[in-house]
Structure formats: C-alpha cells, structure tokens
PDB file of N, CA and C in Angstrom:
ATOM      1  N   UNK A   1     -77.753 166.101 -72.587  1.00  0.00           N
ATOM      2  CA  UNK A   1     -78.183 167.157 -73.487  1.00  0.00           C
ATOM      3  C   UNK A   1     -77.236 167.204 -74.685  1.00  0.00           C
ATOM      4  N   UNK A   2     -77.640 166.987 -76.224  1.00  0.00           N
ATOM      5  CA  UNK A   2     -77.024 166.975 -77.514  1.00  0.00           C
ATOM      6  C   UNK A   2     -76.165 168.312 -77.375  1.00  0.00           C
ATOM      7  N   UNK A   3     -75.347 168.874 -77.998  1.00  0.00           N
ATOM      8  CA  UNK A   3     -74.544 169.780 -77.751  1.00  0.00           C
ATOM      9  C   UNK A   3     -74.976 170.515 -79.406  1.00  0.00           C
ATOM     10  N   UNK A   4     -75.093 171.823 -79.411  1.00  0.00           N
ATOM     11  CA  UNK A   4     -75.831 172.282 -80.959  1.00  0.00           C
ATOM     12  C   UNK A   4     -75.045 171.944 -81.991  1.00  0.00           C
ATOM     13  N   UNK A   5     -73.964 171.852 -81.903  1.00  0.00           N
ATOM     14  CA  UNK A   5     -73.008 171.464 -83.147  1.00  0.00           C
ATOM     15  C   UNK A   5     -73.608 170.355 -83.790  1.00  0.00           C
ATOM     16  N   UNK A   6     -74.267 169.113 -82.340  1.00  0.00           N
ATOM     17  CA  UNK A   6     -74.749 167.754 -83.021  1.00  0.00           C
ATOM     18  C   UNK A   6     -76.261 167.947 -83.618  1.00  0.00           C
ATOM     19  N   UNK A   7     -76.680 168.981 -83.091  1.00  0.00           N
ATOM     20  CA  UNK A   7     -78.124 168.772 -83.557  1.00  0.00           C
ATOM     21  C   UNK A   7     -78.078 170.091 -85.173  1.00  0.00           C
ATOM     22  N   UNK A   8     -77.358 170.573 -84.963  1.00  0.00           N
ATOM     23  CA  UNK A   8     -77.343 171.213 -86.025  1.00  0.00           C
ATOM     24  C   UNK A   8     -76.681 170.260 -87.697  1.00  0.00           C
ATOM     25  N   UNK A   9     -75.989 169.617 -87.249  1.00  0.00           N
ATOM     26  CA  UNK A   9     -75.363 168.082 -87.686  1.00  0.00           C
ATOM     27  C   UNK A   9     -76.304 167.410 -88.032  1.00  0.00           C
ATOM     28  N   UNK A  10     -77.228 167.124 -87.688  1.00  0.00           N
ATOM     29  CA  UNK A  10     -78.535 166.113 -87.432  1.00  0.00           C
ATOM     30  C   UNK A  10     -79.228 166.423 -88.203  1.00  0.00           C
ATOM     31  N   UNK A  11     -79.575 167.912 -87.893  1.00  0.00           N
ATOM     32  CA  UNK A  11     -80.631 169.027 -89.043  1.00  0.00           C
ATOM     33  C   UNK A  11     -80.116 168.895 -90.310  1.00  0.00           C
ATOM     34  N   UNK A  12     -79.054 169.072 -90.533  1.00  0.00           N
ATOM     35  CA  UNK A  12     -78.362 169.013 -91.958  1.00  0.00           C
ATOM     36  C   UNK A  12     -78.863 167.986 -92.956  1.00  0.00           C
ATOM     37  N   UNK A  13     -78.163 166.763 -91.945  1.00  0.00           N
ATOM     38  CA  UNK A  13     -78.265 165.457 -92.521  1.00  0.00           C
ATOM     39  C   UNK A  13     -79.493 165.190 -92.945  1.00  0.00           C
ATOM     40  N   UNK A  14     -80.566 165.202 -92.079  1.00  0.00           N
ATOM     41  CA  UNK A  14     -82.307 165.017 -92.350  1.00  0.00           C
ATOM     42  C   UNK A  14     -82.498 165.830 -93.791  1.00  0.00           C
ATOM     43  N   UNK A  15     -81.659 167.586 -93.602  1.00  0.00           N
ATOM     44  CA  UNK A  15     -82.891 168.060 -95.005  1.00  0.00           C
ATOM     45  C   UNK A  15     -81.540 167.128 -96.176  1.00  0.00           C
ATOM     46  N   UNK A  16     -80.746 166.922 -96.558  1.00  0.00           N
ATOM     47  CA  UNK A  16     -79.765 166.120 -97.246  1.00  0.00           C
ATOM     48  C   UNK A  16     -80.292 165.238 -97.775  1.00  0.00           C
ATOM     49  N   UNK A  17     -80.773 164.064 -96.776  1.00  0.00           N
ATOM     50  CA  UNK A  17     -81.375 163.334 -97.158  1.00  0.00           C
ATOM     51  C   UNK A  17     -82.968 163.597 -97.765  1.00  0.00           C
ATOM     52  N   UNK A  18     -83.697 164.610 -97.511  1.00  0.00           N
ATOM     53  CA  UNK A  18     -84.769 164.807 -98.519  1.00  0.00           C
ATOM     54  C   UNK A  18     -84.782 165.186 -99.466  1.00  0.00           C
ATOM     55  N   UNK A  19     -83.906 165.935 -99.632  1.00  0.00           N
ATOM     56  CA  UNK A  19     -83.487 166.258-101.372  1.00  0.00           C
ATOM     57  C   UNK A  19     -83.175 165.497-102.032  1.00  0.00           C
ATOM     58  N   UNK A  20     -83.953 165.664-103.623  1.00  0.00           N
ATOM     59  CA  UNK A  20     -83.211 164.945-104.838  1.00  0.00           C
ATOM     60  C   UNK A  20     -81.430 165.180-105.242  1.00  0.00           C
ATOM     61  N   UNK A  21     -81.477 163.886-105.633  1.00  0.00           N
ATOM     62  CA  UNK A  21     -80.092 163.373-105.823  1.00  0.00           C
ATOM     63  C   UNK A  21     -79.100 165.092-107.287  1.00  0.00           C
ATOM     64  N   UNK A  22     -80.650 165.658-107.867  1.00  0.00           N
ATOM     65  CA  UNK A  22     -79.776 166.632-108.677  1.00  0.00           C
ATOM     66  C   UNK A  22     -79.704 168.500-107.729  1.00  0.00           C
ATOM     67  N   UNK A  23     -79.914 168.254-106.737  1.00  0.00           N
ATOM     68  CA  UNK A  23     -80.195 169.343-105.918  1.00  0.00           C
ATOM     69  C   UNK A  23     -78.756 169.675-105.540  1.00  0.00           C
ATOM     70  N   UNK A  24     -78.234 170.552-105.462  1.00  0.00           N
ATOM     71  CA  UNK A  24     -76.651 170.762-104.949  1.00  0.00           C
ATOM     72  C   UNK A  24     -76.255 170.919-103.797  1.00  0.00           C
ATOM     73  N   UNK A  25     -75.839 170.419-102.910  1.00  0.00           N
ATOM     74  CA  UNK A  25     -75.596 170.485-101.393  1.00  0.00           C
ATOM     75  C   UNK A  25     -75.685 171.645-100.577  1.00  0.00           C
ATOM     76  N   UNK A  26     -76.200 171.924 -99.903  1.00  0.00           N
ATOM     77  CA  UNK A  26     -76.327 172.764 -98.976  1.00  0.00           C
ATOM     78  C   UNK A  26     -75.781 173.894 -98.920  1.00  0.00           C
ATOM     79  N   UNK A  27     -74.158 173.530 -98.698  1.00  0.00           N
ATOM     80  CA  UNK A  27     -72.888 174.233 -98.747  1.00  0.00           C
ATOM     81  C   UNK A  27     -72.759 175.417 -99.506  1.00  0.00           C
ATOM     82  N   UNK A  28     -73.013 174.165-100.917  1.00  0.00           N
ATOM     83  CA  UNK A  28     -72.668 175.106-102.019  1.00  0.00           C
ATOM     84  C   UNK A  28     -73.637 176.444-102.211  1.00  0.00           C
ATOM     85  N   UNK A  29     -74.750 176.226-101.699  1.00  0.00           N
ATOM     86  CA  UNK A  29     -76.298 177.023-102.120  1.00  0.00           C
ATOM     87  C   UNK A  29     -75.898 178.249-101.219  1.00  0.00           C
ATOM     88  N   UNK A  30     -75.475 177.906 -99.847  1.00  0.00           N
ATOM     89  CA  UNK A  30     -75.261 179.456 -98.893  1.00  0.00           C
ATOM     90  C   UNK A  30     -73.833 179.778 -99.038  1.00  0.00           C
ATOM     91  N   UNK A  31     -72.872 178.933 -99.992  1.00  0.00           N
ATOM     92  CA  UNK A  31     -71.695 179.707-100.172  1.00  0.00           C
ATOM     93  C   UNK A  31     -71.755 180.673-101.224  1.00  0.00           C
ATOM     94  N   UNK A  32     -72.691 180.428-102.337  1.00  0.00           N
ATOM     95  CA  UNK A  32     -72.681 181.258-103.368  1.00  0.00           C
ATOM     96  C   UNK A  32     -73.691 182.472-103.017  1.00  0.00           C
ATOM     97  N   UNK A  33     -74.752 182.447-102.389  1.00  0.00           N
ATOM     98  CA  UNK A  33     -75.423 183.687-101.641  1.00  0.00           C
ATOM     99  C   UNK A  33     -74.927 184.944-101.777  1.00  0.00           C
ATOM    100  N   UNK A  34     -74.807 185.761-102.507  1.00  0.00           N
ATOM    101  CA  UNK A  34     -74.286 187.365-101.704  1.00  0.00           C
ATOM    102  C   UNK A  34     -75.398 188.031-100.621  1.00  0.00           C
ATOM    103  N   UNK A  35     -75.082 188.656 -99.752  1.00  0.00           N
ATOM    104  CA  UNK A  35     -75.865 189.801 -98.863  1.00  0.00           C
ATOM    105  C   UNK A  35     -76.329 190.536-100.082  1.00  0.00           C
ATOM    106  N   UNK A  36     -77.336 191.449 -99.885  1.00  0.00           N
ATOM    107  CA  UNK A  36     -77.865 191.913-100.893  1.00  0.00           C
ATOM    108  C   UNK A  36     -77.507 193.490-100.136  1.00  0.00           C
ATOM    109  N   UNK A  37     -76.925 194.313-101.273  1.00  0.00           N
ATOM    110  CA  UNK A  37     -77.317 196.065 -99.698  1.00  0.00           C
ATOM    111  C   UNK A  37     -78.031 196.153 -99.132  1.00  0.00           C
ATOM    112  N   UNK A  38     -78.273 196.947 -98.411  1.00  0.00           N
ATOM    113  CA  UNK A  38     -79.345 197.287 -97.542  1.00  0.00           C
ATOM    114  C   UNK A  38     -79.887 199.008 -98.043  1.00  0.00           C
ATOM    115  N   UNK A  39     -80.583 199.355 -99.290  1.00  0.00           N
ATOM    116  CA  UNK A  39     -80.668 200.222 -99.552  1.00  0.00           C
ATOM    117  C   UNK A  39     -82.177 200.615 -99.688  1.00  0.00           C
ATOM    118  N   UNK A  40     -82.463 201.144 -98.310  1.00  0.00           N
ATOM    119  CA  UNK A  40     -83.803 201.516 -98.166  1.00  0.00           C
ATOM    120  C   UNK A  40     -84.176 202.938 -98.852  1.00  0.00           C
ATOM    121  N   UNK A  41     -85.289 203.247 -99.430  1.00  0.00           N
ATOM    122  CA  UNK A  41     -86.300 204.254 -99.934  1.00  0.00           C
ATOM    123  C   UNK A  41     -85.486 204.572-101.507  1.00  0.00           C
ATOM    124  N   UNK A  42     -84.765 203.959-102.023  1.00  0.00           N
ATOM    125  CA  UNK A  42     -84.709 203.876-103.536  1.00  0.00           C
ATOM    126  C   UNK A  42     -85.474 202.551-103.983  1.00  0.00           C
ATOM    127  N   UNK A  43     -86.014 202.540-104.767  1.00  0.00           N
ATOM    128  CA  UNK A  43     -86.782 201.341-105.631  1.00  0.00           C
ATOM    129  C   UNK A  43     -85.520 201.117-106.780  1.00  0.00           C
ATOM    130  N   UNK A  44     -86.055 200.022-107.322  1.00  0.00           N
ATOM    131  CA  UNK A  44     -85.378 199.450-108.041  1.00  0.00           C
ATOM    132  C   UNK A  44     -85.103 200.380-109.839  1.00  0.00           C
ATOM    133  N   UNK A  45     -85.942 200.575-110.174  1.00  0.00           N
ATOM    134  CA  UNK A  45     -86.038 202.105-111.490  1.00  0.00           C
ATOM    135  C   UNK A  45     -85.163 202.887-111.171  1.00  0.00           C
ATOM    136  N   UNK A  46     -85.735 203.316-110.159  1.00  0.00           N
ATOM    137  CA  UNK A  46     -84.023 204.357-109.511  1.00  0.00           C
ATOM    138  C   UNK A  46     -83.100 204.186-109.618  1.00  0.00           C
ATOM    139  N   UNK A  47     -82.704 202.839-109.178  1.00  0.00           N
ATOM    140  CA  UNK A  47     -81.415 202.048-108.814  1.00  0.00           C
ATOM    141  C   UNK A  47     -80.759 202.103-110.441  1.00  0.00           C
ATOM    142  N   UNK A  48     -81.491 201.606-110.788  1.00  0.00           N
ATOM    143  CA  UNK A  48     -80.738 200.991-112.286  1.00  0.00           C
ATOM    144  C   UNK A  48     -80.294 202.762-112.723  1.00  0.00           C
ATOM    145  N   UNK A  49     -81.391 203.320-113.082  1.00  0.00           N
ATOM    146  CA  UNK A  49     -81.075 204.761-113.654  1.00  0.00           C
ATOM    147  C   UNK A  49     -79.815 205.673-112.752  1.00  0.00           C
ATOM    148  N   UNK A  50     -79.883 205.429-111.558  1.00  0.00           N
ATOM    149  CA  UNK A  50     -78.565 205.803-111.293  1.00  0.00           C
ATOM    150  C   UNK A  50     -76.962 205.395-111.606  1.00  0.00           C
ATOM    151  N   UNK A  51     -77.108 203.705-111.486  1.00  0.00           N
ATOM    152  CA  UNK A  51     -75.809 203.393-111.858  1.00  0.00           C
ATOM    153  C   UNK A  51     -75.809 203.614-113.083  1.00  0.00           C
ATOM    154  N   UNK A  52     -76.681 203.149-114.414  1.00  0.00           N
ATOM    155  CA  UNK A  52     -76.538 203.413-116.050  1.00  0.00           C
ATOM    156  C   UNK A  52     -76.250 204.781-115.896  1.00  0.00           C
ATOM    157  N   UNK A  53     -76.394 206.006-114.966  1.00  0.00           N
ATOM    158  CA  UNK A  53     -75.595 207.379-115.448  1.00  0.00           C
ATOM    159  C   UNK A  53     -74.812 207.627-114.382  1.00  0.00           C
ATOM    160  N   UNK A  54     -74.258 206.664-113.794  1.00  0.00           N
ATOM    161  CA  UNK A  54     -73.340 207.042-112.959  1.00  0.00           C
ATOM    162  C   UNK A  54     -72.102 207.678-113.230  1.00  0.00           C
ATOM    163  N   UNK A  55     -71.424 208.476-112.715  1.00  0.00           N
ATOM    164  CA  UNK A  55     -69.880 209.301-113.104  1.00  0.00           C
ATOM    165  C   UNK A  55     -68.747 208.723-113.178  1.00  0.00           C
ATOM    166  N   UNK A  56     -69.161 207.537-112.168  1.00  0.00           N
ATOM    167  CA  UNK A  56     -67.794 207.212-111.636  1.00  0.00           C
ATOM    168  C   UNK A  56     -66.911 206.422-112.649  1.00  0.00           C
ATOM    169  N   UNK A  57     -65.717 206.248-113.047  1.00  0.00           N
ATOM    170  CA  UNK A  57     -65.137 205.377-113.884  1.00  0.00           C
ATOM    171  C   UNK A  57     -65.243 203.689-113.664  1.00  0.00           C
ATOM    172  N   UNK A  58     -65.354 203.561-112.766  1.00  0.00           N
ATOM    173  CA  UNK A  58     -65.591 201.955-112.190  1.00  0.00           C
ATOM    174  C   UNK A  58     -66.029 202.247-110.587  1.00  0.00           C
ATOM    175  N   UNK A  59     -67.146 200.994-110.684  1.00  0.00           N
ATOM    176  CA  UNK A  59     -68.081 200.798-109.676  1.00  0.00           C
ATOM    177  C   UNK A  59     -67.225 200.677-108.206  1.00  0.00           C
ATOM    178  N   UNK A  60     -67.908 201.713-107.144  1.00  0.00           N
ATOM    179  CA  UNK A  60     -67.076 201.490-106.260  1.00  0.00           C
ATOM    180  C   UNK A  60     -68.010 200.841-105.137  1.00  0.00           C
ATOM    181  N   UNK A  61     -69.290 200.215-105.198  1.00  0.00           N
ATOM    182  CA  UNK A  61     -70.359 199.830-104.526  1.00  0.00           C
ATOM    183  C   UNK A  61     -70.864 200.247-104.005  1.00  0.00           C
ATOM    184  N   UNK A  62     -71.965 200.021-103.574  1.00  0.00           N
ATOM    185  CA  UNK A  62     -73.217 200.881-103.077  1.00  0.00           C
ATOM    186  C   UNK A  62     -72.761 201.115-101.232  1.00  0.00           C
ATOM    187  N   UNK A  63     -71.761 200.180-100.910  1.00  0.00           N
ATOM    188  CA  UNK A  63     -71.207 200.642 -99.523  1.00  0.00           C
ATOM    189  C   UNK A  63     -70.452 201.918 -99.545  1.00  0.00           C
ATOM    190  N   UNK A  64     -70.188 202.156-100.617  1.00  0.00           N
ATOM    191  CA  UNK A  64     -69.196 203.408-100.604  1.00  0.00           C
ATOM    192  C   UNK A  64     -69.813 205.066-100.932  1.00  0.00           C
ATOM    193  N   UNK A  65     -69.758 205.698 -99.860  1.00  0.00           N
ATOM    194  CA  UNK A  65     -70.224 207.036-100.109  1.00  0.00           C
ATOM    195  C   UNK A  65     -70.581 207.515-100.848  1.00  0.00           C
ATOM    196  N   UNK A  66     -69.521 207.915-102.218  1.00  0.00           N
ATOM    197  CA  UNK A  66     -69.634 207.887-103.469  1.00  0.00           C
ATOM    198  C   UNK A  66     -70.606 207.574-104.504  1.00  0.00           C
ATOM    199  N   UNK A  67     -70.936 206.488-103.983  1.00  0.00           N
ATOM    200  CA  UNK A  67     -72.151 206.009-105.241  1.00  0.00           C
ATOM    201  C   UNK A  67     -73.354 206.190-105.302  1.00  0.00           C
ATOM    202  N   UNK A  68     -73.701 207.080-106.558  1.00  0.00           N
ATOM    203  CA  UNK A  68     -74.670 207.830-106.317  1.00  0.00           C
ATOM    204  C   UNK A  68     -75.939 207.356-105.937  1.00  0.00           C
ATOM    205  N   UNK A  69     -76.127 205.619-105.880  1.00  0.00           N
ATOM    206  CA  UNK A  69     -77.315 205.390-105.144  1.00  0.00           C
ATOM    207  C   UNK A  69     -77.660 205.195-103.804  1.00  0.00           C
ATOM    208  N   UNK A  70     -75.869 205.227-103.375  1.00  0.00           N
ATOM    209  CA  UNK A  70     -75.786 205.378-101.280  1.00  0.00           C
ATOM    210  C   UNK A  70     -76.321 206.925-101.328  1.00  0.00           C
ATOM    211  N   UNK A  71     -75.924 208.102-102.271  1.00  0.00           N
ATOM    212  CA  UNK A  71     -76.155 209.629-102.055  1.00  0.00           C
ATOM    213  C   UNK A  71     -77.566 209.490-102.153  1.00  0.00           C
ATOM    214  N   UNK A  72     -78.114 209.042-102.620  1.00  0.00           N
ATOM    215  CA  UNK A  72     -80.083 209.230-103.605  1.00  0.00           C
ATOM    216  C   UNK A  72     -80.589 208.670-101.637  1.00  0.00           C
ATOM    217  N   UNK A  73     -79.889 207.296-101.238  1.00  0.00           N
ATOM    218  CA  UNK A  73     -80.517 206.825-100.293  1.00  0.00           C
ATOM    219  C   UNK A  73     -80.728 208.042 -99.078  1.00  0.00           C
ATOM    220  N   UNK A  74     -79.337 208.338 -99.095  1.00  0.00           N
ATOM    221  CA  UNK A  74     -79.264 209.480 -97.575  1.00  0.00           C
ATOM    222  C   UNK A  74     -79.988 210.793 -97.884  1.00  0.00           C
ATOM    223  N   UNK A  75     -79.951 210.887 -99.075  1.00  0.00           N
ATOM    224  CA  UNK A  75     -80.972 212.004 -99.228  1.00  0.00           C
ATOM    225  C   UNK A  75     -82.120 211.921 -98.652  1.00  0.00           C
ATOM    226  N   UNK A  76     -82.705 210.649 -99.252  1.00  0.00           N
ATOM    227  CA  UNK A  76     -84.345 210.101 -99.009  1.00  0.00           C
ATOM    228  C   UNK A  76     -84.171 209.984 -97.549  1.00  0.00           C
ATOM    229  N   UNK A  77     -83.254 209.651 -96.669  1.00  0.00           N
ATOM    230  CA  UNK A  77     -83.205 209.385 -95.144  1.00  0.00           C
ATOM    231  C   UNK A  77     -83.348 210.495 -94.384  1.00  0.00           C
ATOM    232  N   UNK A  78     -82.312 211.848 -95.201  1.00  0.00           N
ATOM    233  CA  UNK A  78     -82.350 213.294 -94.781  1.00  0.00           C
ATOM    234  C   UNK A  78     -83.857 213.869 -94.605  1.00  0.00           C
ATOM    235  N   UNK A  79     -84.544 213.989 -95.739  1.00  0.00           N
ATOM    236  CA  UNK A  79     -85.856 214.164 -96.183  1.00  0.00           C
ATOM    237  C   UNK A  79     -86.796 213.580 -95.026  1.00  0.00           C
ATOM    238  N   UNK A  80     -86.768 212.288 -95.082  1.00  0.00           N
ATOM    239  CA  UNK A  80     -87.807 211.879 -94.023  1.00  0.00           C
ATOM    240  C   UNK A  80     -87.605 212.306 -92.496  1.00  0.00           C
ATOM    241  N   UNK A  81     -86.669 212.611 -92.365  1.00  0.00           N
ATOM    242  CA  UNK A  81     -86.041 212.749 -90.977  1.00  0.00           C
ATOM    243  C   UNK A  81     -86.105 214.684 -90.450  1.00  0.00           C
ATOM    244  N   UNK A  82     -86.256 215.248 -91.641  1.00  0.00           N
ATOM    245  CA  UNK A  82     -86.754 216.920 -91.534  1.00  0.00           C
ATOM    246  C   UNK A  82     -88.213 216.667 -91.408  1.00  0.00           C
ATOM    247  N   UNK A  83     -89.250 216.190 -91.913  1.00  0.00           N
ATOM    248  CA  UNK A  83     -90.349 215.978 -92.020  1.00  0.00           C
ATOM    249  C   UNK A  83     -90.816 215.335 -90.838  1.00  0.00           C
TER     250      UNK A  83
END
C-alpha cells in the first residue's frame, strides 16, 4: 500500500506536468492565497461603506472586535437569533 505522502507526490507531479510551461507552480499559487474572513450576513456594499467610514486610525481587521464590520456582522447574528 503507497503511503499518502507518495501518492500525494504522484498527484502533484501528474497536474505539473499538464500545465503550460508559463503557468506558475503549484507552490507558489497556494502560497500566495489569503483565507478570505468569514463574514456572514454583511454583503459586500456594506463592507466597503463601513471600512471607507471607519473610526479607527489604522485597520485592525475584520478578526478584531473593533471593526466595525465584525460589529455590523454580530449585530446581523444578534438579530437573527431574537427572531
């Protein structure tokens, strides 16, 4: 039985080799990736209009309490969750 390290090895190599020669390796494509938040029941209009009037002097990210589009989210979470 292949051990997954090798078949995951294997997998690699196969899509590698189907790609064109100007395609950038693998590596590079899921190293540059960010996670995206996870910020459910704000849309994107929202989003923007909150940070463009945001208070804060510099961005402290949407992980952080503080920012008024983590506050807009828990609101919308509060809301659904009385209802």
């Amino acid at each position: 039985m292949l051990e997954l390290s090798t078949i995951i090895a294997n997998g690699v190599a196969a899509y590698r080799a189907t790609t064109p020669d100007y395609a950038p390796p693998l590596a590079d494509v899921v190293d540059d990736v960010e996670p995206m938040p996870n910020i459910r029941g704000v849309d994107e209009d929202r989003q923007r209009e909150l940070c463009l009037s945001c208070p804060l002097p510099d961005c402290v990210g949407v992980d952080h309490r503080a920012c008024p589009i983590r506050q807009e989210q828990l609101r919308i979470w509060r809301e659904k969750k009385r209802h």
